[in-house]
C-alpha atoms as a PDB file:
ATOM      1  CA  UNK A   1       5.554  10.201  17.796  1.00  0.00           C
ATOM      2  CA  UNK A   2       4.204   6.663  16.903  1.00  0.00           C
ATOM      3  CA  UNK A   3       5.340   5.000  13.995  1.00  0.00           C
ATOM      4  CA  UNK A   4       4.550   1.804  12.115  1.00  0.00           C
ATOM      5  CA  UNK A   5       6.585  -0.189   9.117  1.00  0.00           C
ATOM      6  CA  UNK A   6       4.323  -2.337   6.820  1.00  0.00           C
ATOM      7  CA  UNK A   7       6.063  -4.710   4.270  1.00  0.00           C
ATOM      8  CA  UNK A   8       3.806  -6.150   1.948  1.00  0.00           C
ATOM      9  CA  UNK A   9       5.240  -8.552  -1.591  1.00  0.00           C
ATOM     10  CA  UNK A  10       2.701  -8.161  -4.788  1.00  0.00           C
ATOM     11  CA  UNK A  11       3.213  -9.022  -8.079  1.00  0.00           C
ATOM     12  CA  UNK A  12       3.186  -5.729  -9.828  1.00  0.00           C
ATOM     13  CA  UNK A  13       4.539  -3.419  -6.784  1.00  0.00           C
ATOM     14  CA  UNK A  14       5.270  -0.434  -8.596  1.00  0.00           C
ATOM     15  CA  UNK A  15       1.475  -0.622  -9.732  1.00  0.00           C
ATOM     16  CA  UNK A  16       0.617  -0.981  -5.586  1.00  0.00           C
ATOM     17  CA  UNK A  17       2.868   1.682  -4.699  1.00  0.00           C
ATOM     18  CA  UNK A  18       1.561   4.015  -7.645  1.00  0.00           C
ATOM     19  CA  UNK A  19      -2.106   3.763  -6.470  1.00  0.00           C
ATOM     20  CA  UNK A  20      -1.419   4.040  -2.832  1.00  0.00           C
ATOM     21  CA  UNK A  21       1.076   6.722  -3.131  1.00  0.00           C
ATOM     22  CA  UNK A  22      -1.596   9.603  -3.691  1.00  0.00           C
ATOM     23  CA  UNK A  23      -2.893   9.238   0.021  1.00  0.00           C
ATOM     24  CA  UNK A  24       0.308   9.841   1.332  1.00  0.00           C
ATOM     25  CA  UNK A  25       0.615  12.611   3.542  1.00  0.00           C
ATOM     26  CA  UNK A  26       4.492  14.038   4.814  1.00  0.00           C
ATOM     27  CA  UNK A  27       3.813  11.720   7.963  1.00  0.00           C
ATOM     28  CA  UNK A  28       3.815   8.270   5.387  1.00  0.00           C
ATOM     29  CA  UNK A  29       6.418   7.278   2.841  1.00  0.00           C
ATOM     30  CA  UNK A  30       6.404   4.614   0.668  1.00  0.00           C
ATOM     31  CA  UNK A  31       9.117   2.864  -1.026  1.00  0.00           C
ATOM     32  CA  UNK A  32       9.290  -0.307  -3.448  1.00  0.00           C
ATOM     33  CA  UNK A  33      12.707  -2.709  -4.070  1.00  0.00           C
ATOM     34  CA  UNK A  34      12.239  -5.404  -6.196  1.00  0.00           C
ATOM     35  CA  UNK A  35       8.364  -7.249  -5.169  1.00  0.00           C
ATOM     36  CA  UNK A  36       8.105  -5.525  -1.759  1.00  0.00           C
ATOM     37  CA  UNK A  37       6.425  -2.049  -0.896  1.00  0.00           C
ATOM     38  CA  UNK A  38       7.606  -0.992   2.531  1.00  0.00           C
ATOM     39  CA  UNK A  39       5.881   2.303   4.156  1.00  0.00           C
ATOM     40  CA  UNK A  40       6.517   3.607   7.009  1.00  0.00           C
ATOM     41  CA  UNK A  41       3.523   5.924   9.314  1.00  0.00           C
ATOM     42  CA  UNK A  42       4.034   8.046  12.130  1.00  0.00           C
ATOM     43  CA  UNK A  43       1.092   9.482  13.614  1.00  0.00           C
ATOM     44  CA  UNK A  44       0.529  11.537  16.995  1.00  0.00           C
ATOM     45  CA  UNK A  45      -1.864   8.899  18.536  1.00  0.00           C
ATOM     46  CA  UNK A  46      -2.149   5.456  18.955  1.00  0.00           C
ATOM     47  CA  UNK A  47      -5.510   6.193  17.731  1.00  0.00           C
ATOM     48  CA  UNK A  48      -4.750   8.257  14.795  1.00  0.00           C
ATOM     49  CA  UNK A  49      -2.037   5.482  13.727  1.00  0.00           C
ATOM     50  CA  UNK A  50      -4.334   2.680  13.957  1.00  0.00           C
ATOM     51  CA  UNK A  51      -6.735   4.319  11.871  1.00  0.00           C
ATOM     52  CA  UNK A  52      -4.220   5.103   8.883  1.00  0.00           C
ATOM     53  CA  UNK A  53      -2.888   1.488   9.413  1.00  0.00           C
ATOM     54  CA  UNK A  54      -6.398   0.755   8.328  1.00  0.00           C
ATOM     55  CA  UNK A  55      -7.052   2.930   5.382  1.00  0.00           C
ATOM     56  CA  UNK A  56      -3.357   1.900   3.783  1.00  0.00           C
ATOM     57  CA  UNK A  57      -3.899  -1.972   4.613  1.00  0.00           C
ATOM     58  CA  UNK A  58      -7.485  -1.559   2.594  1.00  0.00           C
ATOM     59  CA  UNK A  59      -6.710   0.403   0.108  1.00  0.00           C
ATOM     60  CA  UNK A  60      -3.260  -1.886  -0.878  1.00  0.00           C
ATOM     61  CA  UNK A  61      -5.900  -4.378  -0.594  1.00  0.00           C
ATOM     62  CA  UNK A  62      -7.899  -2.969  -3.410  1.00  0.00           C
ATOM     63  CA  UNK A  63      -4.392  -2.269  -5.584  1.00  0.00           C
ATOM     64  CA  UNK A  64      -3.573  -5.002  -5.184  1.00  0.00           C
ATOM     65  CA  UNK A  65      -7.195  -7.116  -6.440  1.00  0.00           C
ATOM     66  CA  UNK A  66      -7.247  -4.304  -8.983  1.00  0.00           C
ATOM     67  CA  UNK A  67      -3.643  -4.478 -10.474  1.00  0.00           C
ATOM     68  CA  UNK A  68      -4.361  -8.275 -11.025  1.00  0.00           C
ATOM     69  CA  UNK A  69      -7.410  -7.560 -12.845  1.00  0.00           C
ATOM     70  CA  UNK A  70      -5.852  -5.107 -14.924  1.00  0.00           C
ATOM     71  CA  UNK A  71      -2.531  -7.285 -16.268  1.00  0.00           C
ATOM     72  CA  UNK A  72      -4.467 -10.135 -16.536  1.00  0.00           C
ATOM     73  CA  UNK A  73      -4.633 -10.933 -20.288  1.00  0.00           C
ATOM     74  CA  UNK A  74      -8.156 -10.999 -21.931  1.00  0.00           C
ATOM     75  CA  UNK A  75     -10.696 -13.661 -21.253  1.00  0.00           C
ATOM     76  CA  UNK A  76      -8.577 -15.227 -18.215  1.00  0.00           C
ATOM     77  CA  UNK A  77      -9.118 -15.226 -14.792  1.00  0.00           C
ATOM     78  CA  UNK A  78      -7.156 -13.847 -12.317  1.00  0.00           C
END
């Protein structure tokens, strides 16, 4: 089995973790204390790994733009 642990800090992580959190299959769990989301992947393959390292890094990505343009009070930039 290969396995990969990705630690990211955000802002609002229980809004990152929420919104990632659907995709999750047995094989990735995802956990938040205090501003850090930690998940850990196993996968089969190299191949297969690098591929859901992918998805997870782009979709946090998108939580993560997202969540800021979601708290962010009206008429101010993020």
């Amino acid at each position: 089995m290969n396995e990969a642990t990705i630690t990211t800090t955000h802002e609002h992580p229980e809004v990152i973790a929420a919104a990632i959190s659907p995709d999750n299959t047995p094989e990735v769990v995802t956990t938040v204390e205090g501003a850090t989301v930690t998940t850990m992947i196993e996968r089969e393959s190299i191949g297969g790994l690098r591929a859901t390292i992918t998805d997870y890094l782009r979709a946090v990505h998108v939580a993560d733009r997202t969540a800021g343009l979601v708290t962010t009070e009206p008429n101010q930039q993020p």
